[in-house]
N, C-alpha and C. Protein backbone atom coordinates (compact mmCIF):
# COMPACT_ATOMS: atom_id res chain seq x y z
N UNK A 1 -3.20 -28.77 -0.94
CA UNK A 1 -2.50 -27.52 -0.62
C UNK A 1 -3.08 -26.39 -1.49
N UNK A 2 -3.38 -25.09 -0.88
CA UNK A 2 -4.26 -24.11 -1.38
C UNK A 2 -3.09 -23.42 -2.07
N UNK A 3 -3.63 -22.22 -3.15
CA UNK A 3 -2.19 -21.48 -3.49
C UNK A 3 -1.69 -20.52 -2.03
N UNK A 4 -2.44 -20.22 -1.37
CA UNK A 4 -1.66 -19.51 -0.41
C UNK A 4 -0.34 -20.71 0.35
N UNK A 5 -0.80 -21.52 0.57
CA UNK A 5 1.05 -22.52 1.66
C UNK A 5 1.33 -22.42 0.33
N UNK A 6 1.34 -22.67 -0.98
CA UNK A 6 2.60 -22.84 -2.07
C UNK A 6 2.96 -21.88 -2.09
N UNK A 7 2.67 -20.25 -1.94
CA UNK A 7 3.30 -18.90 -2.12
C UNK A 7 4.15 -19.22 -0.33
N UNK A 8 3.69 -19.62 0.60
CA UNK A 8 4.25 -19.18 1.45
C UNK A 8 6.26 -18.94 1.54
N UNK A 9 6.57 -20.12 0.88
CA UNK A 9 7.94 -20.03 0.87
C UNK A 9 8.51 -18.28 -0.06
N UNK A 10 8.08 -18.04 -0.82
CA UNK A 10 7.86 -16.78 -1.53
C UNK A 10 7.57 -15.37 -0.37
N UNK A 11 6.82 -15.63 -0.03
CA UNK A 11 6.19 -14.34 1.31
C UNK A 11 7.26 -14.15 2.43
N UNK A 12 8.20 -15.44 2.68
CA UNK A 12 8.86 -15.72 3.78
C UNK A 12 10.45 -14.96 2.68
N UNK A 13 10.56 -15.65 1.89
CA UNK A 13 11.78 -14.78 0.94
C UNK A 13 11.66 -13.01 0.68
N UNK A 14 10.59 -12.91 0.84
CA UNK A 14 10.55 -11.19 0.30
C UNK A 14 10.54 -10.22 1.87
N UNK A 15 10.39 -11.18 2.97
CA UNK A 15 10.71 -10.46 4.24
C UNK A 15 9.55 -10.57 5.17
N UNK A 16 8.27 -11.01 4.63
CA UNK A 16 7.42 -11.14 5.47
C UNK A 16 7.47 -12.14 6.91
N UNK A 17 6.86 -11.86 8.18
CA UNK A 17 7.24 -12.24 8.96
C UNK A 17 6.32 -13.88 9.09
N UNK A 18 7.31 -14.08 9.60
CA UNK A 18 6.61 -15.76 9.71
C UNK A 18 5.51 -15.98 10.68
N UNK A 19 5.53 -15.43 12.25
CA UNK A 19 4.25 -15.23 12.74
C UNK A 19 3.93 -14.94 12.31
N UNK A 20 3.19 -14.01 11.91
CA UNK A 20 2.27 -13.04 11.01
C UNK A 20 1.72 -13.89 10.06
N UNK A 21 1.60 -15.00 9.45
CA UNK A 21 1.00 -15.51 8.62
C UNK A 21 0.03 -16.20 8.83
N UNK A 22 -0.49 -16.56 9.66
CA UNK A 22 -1.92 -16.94 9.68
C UNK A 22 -2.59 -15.83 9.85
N UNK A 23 -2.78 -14.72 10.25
CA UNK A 23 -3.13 -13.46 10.39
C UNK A 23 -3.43 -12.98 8.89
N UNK A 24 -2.16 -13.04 8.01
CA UNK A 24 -2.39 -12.75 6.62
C UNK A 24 -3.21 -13.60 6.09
N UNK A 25 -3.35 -15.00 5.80
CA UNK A 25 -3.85 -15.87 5.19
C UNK A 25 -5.47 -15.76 6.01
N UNK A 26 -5.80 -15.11 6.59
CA UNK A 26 -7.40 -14.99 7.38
C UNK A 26 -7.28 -13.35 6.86
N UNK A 27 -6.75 -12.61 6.43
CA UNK A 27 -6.98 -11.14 6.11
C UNK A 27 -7.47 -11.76 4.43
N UNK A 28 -6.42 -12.30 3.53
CA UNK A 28 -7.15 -12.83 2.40
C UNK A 28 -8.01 -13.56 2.15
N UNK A 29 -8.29 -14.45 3.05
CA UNK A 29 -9.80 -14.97 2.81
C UNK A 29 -10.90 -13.93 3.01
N UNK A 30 -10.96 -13.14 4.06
CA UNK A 30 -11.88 -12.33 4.14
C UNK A 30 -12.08 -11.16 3.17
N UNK A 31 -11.15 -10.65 2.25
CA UNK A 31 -10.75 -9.97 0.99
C UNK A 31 -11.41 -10.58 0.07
N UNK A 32 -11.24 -11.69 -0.68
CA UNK A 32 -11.69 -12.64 -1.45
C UNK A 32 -13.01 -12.72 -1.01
N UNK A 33 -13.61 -13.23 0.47
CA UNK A 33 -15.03 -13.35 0.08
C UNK A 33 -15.73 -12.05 -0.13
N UNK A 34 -15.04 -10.90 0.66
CA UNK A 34 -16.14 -9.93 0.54
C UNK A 34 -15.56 -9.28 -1.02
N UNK A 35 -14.77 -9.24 -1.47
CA UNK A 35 -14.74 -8.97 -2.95
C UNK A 35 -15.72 -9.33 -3.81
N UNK A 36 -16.33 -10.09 -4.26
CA UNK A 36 -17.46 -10.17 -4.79
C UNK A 36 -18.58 -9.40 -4.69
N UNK A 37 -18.96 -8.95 -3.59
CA UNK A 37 -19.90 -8.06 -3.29
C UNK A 37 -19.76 -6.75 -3.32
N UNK A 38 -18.53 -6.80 -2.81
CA UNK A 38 -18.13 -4.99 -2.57
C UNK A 38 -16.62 -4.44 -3.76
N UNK A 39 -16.48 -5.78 -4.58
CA UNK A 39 -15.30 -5.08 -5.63
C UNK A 39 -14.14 -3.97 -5.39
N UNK A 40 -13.18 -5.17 -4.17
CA UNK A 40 -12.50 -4.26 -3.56
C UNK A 40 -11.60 -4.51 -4.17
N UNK A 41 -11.12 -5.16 -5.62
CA UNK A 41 -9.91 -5.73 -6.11
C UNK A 41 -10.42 -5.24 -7.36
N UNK A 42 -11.38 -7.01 -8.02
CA UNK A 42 -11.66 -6.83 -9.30
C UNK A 42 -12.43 -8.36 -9.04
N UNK A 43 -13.84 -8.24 -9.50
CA UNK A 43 -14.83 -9.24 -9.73
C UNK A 43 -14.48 -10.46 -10.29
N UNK A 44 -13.60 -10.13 -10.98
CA UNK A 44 -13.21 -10.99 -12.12
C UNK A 44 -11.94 -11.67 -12.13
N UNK A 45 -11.53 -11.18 -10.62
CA UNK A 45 -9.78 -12.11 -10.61
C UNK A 45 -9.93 -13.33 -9.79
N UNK A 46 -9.27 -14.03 -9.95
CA UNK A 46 -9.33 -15.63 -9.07
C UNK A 46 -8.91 -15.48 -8.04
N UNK A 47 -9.01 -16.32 -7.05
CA UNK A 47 -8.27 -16.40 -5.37
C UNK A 47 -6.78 -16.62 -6.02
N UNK A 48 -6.17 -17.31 -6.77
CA UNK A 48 -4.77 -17.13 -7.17
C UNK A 48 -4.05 -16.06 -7.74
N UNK A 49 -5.19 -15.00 -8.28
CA UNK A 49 -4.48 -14.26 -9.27
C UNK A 49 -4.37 -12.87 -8.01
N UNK A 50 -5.54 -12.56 -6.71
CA UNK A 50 -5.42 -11.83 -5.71
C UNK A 50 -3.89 -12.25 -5.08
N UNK A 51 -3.63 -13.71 -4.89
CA UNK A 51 -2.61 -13.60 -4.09
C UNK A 51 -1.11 -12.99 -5.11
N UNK A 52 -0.98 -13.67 -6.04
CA UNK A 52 0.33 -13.31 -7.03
C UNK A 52 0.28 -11.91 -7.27
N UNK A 53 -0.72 -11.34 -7.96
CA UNK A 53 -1.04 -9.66 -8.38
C UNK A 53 -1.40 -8.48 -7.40
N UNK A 54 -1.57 -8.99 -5.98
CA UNK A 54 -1.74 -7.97 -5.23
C UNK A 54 -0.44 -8.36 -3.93
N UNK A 55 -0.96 -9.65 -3.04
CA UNK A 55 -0.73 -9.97 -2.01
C UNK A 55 1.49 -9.68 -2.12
N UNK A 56 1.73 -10.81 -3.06
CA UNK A 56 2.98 -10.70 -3.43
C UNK A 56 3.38 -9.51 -3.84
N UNK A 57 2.94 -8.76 -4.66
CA UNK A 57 2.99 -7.39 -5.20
C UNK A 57 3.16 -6.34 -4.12
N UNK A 58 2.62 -6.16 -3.52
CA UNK A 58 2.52 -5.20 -1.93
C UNK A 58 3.67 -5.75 -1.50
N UNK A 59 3.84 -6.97 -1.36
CA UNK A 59 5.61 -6.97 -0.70
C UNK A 59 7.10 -6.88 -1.29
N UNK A 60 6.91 -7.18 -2.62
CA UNK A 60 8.16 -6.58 -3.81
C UNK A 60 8.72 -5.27 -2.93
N UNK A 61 8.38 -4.11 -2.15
CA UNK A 61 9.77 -3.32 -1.66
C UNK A 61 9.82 -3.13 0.04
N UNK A 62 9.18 -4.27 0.17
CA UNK A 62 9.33 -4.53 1.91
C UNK A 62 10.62 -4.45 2.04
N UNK A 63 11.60 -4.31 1.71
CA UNK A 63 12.71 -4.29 1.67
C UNK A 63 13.08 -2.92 2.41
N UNK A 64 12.85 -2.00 1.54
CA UNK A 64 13.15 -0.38 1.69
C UNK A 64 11.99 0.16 2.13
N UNK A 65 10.88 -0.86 3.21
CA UNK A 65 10.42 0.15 3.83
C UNK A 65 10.89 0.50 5.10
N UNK A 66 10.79 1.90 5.59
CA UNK A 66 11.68 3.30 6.48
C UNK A 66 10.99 2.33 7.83
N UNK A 67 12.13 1.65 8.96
CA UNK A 67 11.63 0.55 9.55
C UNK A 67 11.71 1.94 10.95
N UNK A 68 12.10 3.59 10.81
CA UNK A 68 11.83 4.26 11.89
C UNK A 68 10.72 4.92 11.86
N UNK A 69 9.63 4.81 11.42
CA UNK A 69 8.46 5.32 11.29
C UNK A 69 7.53 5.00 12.21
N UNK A 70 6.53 5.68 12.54
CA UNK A 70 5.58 5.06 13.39
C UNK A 70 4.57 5.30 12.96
N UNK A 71 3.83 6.20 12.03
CA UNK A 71 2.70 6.76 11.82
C UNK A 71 2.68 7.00 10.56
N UNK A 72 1.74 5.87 9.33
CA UNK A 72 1.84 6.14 8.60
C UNK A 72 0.42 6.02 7.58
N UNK A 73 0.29 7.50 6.47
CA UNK A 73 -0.79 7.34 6.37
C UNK A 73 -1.47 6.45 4.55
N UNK A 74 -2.30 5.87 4.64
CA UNK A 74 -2.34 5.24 3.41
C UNK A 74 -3.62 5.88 3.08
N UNK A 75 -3.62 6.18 1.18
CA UNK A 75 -4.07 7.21 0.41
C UNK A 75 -5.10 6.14 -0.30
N UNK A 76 -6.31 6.30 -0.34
CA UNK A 76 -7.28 5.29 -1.25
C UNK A 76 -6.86 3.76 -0.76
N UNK A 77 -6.89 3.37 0.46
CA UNK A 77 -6.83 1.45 0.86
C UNK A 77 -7.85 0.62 -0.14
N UNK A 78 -8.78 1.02 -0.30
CA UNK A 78 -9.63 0.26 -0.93
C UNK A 78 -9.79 -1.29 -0.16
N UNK A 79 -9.32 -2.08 -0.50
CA UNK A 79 -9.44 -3.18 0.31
C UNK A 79 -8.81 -3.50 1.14
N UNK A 80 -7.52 -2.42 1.54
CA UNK A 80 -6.26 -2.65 2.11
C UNK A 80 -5.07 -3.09 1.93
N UNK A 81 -5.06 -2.91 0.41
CA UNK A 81 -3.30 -3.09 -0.01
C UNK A 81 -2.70 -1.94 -0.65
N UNK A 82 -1.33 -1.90 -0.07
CA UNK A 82 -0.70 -2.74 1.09
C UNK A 82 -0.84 -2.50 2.70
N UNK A 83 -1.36 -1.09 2.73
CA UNK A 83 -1.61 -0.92 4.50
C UNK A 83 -1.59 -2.24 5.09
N UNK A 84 -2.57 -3.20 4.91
CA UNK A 84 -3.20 -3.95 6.04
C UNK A 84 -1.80 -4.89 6.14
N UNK A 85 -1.02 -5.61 4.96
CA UNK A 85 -0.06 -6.38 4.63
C UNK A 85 0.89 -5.21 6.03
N UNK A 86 1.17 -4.26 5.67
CA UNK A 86 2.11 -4.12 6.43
C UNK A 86 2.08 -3.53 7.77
N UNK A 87 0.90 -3.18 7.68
CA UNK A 87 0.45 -3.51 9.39
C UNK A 87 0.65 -5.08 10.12
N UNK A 88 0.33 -5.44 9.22
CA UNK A 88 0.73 -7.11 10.36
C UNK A 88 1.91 -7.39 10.29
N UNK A 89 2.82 -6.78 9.16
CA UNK A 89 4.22 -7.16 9.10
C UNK A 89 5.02 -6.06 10.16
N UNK A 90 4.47 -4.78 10.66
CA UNK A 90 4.89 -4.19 11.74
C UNK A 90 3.76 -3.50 12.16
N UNK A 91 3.33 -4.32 13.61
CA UNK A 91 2.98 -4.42 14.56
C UNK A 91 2.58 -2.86 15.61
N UNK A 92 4.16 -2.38 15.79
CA UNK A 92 4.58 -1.32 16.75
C UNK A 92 4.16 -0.41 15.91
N UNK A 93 4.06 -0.42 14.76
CA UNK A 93 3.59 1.14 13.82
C UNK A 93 1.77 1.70 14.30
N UNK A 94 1.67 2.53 14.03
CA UNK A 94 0.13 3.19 13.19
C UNK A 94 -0.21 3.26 12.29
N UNK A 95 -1.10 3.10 11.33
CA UNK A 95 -1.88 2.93 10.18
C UNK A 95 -2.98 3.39 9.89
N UNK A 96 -3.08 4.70 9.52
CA UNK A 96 -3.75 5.22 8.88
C UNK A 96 -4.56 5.24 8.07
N UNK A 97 -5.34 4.49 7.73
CA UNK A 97 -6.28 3.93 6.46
C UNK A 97 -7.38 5.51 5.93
N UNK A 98 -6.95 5.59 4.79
CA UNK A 98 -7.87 6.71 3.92
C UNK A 98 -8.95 6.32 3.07
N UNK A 99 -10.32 5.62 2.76
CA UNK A 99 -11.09 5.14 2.11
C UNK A 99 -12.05 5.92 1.89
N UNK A 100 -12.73 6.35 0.92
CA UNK A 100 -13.82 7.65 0.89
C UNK A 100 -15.18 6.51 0.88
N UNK A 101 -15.05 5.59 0.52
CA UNK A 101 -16.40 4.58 0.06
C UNK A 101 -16.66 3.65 1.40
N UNK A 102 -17.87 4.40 2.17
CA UNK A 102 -18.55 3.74 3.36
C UNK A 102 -18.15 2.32 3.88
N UNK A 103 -18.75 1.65 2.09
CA UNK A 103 -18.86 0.17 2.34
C UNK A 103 -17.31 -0.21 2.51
N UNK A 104 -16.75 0.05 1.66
CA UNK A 104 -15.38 -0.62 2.03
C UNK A 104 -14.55 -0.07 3.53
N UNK A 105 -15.17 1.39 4.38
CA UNK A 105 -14.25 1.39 5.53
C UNK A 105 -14.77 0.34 6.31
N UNK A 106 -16.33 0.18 6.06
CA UNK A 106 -16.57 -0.61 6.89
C UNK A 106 -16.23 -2.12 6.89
N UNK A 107 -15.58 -2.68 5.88
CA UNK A 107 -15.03 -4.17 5.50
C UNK A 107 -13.74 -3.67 5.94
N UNK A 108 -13.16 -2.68 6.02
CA UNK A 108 -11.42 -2.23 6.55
C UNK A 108 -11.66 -2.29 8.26
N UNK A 109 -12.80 -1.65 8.47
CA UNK A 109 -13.12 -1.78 10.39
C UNK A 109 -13.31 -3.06 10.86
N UNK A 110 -13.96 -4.13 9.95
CA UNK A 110 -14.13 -5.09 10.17
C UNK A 110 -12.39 -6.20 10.43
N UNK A 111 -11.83 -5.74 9.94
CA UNK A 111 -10.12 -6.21 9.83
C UNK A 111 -9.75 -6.07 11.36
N UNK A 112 -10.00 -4.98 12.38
CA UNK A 112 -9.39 -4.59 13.57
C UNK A 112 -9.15 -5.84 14.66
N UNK A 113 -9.80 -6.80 14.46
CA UNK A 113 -9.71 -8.07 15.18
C UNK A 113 -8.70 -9.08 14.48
N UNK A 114 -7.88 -8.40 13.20
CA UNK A 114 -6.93 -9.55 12.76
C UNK A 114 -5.71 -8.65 13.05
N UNK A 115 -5.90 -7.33 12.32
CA UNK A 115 -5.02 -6.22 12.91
C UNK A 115 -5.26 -4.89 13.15
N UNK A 116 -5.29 -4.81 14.61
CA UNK A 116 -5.87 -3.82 15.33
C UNK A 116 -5.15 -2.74 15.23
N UNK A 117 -3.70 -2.25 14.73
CA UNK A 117 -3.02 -1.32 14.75
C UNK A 117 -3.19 -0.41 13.60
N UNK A 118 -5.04 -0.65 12.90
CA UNK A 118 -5.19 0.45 11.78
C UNK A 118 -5.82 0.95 12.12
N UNK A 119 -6.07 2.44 12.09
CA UNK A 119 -7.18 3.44 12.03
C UNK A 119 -8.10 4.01 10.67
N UNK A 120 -9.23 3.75 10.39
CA UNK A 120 -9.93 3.93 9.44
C UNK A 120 -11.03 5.30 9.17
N UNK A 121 -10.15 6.09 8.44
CA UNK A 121 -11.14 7.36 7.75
C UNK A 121 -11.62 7.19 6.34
N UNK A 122 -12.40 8.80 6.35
CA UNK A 122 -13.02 8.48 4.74
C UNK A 122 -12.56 9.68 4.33
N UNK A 123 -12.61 10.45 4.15
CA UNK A 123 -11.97 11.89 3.33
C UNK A 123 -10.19 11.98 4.07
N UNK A 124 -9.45 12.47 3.00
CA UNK A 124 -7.94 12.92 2.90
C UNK A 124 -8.35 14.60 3.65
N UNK A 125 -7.58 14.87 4.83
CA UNK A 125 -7.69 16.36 4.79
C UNK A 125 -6.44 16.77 4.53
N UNK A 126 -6.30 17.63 4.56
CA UNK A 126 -5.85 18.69 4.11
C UNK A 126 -4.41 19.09 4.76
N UNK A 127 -4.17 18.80 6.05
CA UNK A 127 -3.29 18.34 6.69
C UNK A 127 -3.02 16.99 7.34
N UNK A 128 -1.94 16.46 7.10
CA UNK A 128 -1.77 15.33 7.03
C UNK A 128 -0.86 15.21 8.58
N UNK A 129 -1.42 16.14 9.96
CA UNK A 129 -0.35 15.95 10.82
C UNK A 129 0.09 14.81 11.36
N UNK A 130 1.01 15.03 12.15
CA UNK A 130 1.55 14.04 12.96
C UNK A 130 2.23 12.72 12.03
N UNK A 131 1.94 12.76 10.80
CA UNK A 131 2.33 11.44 9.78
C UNK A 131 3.62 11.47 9.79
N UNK A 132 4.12 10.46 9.43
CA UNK A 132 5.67 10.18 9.16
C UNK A 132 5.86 9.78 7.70
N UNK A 133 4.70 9.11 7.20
CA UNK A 133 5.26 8.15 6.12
C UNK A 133 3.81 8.54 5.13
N UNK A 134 3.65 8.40 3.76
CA UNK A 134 2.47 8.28 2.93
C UNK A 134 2.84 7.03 2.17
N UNK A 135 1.98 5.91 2.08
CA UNK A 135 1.72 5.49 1.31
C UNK A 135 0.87 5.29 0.28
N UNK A 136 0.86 4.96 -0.84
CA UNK A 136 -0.23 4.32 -1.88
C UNK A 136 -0.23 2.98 -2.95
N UNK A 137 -1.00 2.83 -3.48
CA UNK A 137 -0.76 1.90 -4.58
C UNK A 137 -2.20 1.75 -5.36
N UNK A 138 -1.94 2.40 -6.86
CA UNK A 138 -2.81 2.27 -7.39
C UNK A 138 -3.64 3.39 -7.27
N UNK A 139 -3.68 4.49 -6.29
CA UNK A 139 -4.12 5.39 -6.05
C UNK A 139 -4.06 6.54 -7.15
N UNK A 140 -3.72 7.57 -7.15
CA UNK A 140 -3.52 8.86 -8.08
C UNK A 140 -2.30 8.90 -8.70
N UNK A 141 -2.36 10.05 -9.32
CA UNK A 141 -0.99 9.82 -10.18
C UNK A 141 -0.23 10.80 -9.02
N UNK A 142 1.04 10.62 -9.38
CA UNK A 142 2.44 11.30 -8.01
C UNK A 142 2.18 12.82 -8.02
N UNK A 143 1.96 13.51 -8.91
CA UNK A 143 1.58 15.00 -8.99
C UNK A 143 0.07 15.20 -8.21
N UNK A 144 -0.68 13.95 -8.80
CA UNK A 144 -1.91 14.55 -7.45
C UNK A 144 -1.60 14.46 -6.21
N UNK A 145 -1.28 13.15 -6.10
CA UNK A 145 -0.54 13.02 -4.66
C UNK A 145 -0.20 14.08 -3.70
N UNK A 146 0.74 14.54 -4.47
CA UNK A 146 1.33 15.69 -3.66
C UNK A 146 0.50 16.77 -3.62
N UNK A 147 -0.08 17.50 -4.76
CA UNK A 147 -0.95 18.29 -4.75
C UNK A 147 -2.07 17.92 -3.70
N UNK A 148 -2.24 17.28 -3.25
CA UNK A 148 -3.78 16.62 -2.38
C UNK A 148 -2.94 17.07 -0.94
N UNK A 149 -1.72 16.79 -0.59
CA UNK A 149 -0.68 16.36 0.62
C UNK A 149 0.53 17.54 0.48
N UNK A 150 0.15 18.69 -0.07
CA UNK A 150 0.91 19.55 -0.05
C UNK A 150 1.69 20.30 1.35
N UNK A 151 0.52 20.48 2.64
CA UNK A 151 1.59 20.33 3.61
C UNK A 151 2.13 19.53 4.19
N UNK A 152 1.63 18.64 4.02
CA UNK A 152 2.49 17.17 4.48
C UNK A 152 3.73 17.26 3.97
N UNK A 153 3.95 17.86 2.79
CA UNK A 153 5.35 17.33 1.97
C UNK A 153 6.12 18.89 2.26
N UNK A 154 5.67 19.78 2.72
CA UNK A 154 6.51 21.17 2.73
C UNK A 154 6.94 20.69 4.16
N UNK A 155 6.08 20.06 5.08
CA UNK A 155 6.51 19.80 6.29
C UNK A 155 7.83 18.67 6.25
N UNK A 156 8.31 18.40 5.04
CA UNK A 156 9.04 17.40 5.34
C UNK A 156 8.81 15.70 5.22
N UNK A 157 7.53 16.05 4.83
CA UNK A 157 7.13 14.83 4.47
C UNK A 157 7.79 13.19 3.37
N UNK A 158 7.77 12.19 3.75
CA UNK A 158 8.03 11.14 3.27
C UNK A 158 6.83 10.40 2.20
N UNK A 159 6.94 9.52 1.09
CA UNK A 159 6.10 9.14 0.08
C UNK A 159 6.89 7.95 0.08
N UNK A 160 5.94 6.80 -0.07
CA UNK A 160 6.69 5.54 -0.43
C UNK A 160 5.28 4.63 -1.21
N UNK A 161 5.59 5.01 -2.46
CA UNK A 161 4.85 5.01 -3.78
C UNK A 161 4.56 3.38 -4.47
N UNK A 162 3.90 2.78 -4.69
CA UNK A 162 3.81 1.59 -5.48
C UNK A 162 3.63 1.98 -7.05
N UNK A 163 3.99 1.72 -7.98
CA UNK A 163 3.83 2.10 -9.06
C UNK A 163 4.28 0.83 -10.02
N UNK A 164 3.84 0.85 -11.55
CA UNK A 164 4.08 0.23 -12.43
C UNK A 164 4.62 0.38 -13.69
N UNK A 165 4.29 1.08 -14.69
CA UNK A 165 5.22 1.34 -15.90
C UNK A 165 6.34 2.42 -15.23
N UNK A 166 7.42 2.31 -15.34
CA UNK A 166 8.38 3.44 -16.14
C UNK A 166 8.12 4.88 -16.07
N UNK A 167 7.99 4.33 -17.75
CA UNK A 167 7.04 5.82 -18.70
C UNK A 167 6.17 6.24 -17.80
N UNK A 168 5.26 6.09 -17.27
CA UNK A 168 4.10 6.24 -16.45
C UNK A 168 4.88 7.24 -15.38
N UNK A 169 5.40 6.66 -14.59
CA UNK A 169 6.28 7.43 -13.91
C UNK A 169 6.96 8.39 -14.26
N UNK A 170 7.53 8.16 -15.16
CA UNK A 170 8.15 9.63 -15.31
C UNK A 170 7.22 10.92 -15.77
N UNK A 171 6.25 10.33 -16.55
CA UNK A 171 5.56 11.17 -17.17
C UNK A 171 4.38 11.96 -16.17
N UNK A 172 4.36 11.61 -15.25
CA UNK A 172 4.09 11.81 -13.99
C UNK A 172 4.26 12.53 -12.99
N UNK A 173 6.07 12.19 -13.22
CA UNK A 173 7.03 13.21 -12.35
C UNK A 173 6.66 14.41 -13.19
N UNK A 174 7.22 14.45 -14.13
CA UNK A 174 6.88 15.56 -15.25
C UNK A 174 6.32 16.82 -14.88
N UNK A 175 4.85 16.11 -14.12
CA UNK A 175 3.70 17.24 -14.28
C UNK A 175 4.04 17.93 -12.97
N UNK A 176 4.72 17.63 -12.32
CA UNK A 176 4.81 18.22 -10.67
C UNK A 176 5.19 19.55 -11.00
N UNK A 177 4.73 20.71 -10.46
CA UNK A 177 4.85 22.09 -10.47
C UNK A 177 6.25 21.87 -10.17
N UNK A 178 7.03 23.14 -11.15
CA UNK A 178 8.66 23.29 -10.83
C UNK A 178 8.86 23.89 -9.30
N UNK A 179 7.85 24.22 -8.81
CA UNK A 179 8.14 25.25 -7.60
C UNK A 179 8.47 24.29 -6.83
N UNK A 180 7.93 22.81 -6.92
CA UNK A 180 8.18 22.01 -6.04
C UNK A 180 9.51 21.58 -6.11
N UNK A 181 10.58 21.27 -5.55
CA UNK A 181 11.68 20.89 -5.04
C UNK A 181 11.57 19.19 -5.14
N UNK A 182 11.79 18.24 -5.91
CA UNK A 182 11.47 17.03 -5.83
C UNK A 182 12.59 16.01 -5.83
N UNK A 183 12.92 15.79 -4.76
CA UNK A 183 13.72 14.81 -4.38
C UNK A 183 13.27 13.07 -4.63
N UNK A 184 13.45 12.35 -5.73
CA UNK A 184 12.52 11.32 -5.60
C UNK A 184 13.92 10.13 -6.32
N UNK A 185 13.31 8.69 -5.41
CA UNK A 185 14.29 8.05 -6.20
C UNK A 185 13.29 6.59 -6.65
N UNK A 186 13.52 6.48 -7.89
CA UNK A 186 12.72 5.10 -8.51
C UNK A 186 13.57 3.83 -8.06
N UNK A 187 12.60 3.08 -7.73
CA UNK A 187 13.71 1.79 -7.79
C UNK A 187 13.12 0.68 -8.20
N UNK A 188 13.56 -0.50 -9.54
CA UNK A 188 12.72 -1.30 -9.97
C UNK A 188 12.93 -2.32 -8.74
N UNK A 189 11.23 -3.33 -9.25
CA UNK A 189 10.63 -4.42 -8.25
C UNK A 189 11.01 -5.50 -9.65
N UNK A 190 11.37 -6.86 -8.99
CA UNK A 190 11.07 -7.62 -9.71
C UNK A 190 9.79 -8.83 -9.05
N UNK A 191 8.95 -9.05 -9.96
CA UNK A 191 8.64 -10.32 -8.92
C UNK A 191 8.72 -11.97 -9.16
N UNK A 192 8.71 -11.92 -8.06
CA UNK A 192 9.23 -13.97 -8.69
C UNK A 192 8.40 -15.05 -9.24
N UNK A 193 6.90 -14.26 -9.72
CA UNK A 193 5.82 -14.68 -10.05
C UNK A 193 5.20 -14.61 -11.20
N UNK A 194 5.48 -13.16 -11.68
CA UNK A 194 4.93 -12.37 -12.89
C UNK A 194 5.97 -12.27 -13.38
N UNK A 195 5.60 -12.15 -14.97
CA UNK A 195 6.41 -10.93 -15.60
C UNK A 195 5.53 -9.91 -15.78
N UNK A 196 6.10 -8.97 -14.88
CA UNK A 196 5.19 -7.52 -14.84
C UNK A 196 6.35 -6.58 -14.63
N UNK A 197 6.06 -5.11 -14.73
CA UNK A 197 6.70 -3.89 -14.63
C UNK A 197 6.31 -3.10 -13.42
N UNK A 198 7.66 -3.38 -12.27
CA UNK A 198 6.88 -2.92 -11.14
C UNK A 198 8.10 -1.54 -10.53
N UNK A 199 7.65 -0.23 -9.56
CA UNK A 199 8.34 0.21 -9.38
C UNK A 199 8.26 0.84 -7.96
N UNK A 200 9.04 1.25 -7.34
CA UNK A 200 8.74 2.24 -5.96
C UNK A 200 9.23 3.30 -5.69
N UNK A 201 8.70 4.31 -5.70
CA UNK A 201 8.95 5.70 -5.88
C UNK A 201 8.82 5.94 -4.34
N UNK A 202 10.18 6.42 -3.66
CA UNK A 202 10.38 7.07 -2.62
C UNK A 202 10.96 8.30 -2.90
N UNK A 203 9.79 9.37 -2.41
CA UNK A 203 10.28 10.85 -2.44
C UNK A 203 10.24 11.73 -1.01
N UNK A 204 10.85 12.28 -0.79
CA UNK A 204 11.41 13.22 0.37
C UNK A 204 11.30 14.52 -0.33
N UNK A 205 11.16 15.18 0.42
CA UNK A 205 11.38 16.93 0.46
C UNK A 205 13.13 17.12 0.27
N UNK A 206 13.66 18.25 -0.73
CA UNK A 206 14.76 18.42 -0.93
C UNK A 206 15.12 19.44 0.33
């Protein structure tokens, strides 16, 4: 038994869908092999430590994600977490994939035959229309964020943030221009794997 079936009982507890898992478990193999070459994680992490530190990690606030959305856009995918995770975990959505680095859209285009419901760019513009939802993880700090997605967020825009320290966070919030109106609510992650410091910052327009 590989570590992925021993996490499975874990993936199935945090909300992930049970079809959907061979789909996932062929999205991480193909992560893992092309990681080595193209360092879409980290060179240096094990096939166990991708699934506990990312795979599981991306699903810690499946919980509170906004299940009326349809169009949502993700900020730096890099290898595709969590976009790709929650593209296969909903289906009926759009997915937006933002990657500036060639090689990796093209290992994200290569995904469309496990899950076809992502769309893959390379530059963030400037307007973010038609979106419903932003995601990230690992991406910029929350003040660039917004600064990068400024009409997105005057329009009313939604943020549903992966984050890790605290402090980090707040210190973060901090820097956001006062002009901005910032409606944001933290909510800790625990995971059933790590002891780590995990958090999810959902912010709305006030």
């Amino acid at each position: 038994m590989n570590h992925f079936e021993t996490r499975v009982p874990i993936l199935l507890q945090l909300g992930f869908r049970e079809s959907a898992l061979p789909a996932l478990q062929l999205y991480i193999e193909k992560l893992w092999s092309a990681n080595e070459d193209l360092n879409l994680i980290s060179r240096k992490m094990t096939f166990d430590e991708l699934i506990d530190n990312h795979v599981i990690d991306s699903l810690l606030p499946l919980e509170y994600f906004p299940r009326k959305v349809r169009t949502i856009a993700d900020l730096g995918s890099g290898g595709g977490l969590p976009a790709v995770i929650y593209a296969l975990q909903f289906p009926h959505m759009e997915f937006y994939l933002f990657e500036k680095s060639p090689r990796k859209q093209e290992f994200l285009n290569s995904l469309k035959t496990i899950v076809p419901n992502i769309k893959v760019f390379g530059d963030i513009p400037p307007k973010l229309e038609k979106m419903d939802l932003i995601t990230a993880r690992g991406f910029k700090p929350i003040d660039v964020i917004l600064e990068m997605t400024t009409h997105f967020y005057q329009h009313n825009g939604s943020y549903f943030l992966l984050k890790a320290r605290r402090e980090k966070i707040d210190s973060e919030v901090n820097l956001v221009p006062k002009k901005i109106s910032l409606n944001s609510k933290i909510i800790p992650l625990k995971s059933p794997v790590l002891d780590v410091e995990r958090h999810l910052v959902l912010i709305e327009k006030n």
